[in-house]
C-alpha atoms as a PDB file:
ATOM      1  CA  UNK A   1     -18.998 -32.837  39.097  1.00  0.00           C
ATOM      2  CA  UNK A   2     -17.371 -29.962  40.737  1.00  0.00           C
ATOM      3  CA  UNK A   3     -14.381 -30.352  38.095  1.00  0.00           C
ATOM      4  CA  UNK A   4     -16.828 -29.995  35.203  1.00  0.00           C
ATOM      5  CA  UNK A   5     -17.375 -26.249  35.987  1.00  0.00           C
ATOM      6  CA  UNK A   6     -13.919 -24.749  36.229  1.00  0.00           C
ATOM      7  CA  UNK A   7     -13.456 -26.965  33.042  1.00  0.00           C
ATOM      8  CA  UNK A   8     -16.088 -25.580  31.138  1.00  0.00           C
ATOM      9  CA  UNK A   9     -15.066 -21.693  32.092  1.00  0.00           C
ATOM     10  CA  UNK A  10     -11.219 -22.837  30.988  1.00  0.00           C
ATOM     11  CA  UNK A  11     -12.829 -23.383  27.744  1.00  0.00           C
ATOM     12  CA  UNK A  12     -14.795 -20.243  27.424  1.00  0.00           C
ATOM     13  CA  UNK A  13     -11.962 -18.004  28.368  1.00  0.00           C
ATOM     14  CA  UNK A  14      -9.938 -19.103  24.933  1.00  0.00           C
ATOM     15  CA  UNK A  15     -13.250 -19.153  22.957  1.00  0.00           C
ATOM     16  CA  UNK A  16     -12.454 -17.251  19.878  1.00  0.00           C
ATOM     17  CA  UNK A  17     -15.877 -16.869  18.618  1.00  0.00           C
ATOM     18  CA  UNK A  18     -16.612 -13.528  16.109  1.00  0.00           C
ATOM     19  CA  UNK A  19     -19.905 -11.613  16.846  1.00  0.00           C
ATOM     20  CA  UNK A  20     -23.391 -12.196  14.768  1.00  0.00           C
ATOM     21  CA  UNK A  21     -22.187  -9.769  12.176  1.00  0.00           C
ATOM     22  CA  UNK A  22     -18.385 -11.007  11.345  1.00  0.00           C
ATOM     23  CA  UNK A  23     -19.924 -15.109  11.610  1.00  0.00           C
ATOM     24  CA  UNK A  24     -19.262 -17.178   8.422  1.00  0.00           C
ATOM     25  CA  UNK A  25     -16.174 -14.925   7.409  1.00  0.00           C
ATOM     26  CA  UNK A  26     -12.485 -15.876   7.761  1.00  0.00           C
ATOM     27  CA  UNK A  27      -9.992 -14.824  10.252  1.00  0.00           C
ATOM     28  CA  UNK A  28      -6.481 -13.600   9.958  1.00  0.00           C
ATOM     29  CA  UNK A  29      -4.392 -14.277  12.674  1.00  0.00           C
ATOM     30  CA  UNK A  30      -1.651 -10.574  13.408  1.00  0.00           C
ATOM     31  CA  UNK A  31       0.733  -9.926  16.214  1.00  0.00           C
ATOM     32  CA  UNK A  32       1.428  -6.759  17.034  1.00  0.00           C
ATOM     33  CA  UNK A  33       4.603  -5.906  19.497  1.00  0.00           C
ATOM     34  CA  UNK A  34       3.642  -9.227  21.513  1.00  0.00           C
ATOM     35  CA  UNK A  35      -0.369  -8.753  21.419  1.00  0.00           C
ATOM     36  CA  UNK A  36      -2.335 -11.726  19.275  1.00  0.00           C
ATOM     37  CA  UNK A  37      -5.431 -10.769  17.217  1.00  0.00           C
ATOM     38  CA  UNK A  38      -8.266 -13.257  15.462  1.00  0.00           C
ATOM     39  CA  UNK A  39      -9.317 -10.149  12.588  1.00  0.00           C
ATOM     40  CA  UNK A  40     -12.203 -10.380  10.385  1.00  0.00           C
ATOM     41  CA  UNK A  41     -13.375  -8.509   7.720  1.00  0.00           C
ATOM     42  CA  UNK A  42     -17.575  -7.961   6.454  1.00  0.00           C
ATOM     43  CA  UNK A  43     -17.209  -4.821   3.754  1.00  0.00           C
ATOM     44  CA  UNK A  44     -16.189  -1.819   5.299  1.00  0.00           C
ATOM     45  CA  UNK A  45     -16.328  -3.159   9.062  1.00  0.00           C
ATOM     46  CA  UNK A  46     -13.600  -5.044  11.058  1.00  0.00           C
ATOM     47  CA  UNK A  47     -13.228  -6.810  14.333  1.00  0.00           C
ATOM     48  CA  UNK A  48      -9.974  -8.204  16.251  1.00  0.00           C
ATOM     49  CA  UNK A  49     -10.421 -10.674  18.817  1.00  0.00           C
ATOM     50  CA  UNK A  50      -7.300 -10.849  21.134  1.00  0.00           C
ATOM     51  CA  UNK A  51      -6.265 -14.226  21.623  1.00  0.00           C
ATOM     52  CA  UNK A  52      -3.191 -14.163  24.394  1.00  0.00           C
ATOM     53  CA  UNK A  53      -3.085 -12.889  27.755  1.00  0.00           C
ATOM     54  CA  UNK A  54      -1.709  -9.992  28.499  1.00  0.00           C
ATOM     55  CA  UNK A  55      -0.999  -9.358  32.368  1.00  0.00           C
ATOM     56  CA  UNK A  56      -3.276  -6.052  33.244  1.00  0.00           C
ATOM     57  CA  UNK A  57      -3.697  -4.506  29.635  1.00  0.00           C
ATOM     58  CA  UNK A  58      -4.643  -1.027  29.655  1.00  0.00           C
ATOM     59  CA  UNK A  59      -7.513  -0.620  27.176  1.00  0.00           C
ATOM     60  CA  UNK A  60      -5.267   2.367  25.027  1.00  0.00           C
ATOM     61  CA  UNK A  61      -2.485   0.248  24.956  1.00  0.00           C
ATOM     62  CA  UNK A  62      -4.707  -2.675  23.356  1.00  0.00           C
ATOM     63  CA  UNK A  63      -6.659  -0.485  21.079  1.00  0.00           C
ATOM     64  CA  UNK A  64      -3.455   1.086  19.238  1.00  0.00           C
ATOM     65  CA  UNK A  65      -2.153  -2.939  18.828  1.00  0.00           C
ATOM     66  CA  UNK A  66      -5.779  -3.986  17.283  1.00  0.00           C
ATOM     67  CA  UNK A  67      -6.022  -0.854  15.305  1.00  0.00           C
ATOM     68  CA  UNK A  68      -2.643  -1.784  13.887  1.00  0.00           C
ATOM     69  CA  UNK A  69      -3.637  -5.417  13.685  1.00  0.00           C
ATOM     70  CA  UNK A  70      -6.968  -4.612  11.879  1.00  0.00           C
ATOM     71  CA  UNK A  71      -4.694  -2.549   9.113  1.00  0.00           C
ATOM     72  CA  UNK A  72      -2.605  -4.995   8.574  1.00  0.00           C
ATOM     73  CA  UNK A  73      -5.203  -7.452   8.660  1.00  0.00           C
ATOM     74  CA  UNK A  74      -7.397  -5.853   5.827  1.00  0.00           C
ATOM     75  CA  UNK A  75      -4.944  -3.550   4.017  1.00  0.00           C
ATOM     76  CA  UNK A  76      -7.113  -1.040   5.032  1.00  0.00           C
ATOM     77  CA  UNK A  77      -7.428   1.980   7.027  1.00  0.00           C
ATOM     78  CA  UNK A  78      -8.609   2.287  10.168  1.00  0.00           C
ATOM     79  CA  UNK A  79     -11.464   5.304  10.393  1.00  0.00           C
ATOM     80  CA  UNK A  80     -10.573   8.056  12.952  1.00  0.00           C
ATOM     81  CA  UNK A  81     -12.950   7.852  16.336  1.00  0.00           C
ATOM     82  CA  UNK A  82     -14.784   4.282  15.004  1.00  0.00           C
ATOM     83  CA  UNK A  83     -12.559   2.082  17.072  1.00  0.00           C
ATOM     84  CA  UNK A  84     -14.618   0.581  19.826  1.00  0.00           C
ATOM     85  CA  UNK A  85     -14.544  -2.224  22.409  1.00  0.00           C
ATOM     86  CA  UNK A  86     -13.303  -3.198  25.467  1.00  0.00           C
ATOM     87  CA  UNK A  87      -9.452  -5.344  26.105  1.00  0.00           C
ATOM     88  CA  UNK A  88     -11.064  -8.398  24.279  1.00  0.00           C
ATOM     89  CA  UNK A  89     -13.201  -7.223  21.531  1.00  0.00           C
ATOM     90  CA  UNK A  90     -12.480  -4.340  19.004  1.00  0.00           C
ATOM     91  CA  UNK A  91     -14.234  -3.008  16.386  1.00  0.00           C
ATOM     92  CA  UNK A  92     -14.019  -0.593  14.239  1.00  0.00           C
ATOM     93  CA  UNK A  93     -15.357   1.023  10.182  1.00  0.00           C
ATOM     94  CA  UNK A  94     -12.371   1.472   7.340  1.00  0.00           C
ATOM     95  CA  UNK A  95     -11.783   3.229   4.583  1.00  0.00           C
ATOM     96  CA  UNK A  96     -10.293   0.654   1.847  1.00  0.00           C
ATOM     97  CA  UNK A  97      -8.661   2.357  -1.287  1.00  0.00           C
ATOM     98  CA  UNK A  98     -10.750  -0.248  -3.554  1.00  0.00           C
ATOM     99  CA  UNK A  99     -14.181   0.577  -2.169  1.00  0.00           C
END
């Protein structure tokens, strides 16, 4: 029994899963200068989910590789000051040139 805990938080820590709002739409996997990103898309919204661990990652160094990762990602650009989140979770709005 006490194995089943430590087991079950291994799995969580690689979980992968997009928020309420990005659910049901497909990922594109984008590394950026050694940083791995899960991106989705949902109209003019995008989130990056980093995937690999990255020994003490400052959250400006992070941002600028999902920002890039998101861009690459979508083909869009990233909007200036939407880019939110935390080492784990980004999000941010775009401006696409279709729409």
């Amino acid at each position: 029994m006490r194995y089943v805990l430590p087991f079950f938080l291994a799995c969580l820590a690689a979980c992968n899963s997009p928020s309420p709002a990005m659910m049901g739409q497909a990922e594109t996997r984008v590394v950026v200068d050694g940083a791995e990103f899960a991106v989705r898309q949902r109209d003019m919204r995008a989130e990056a989910i980093r995937l690999n661990f990255i020994a003490n990652p400052s959250i400006g160094m992070v941002l600028s590789r999902a920002e890039q990762a998101m861009e690459q990602a979508t083909g869009c650009d990233v909007l200036t000051d939407t880019l939110r989140g935390d080492q784990n979770v980004m999000r941010a709005d775009l401006a696409c040139p279709d729409g």
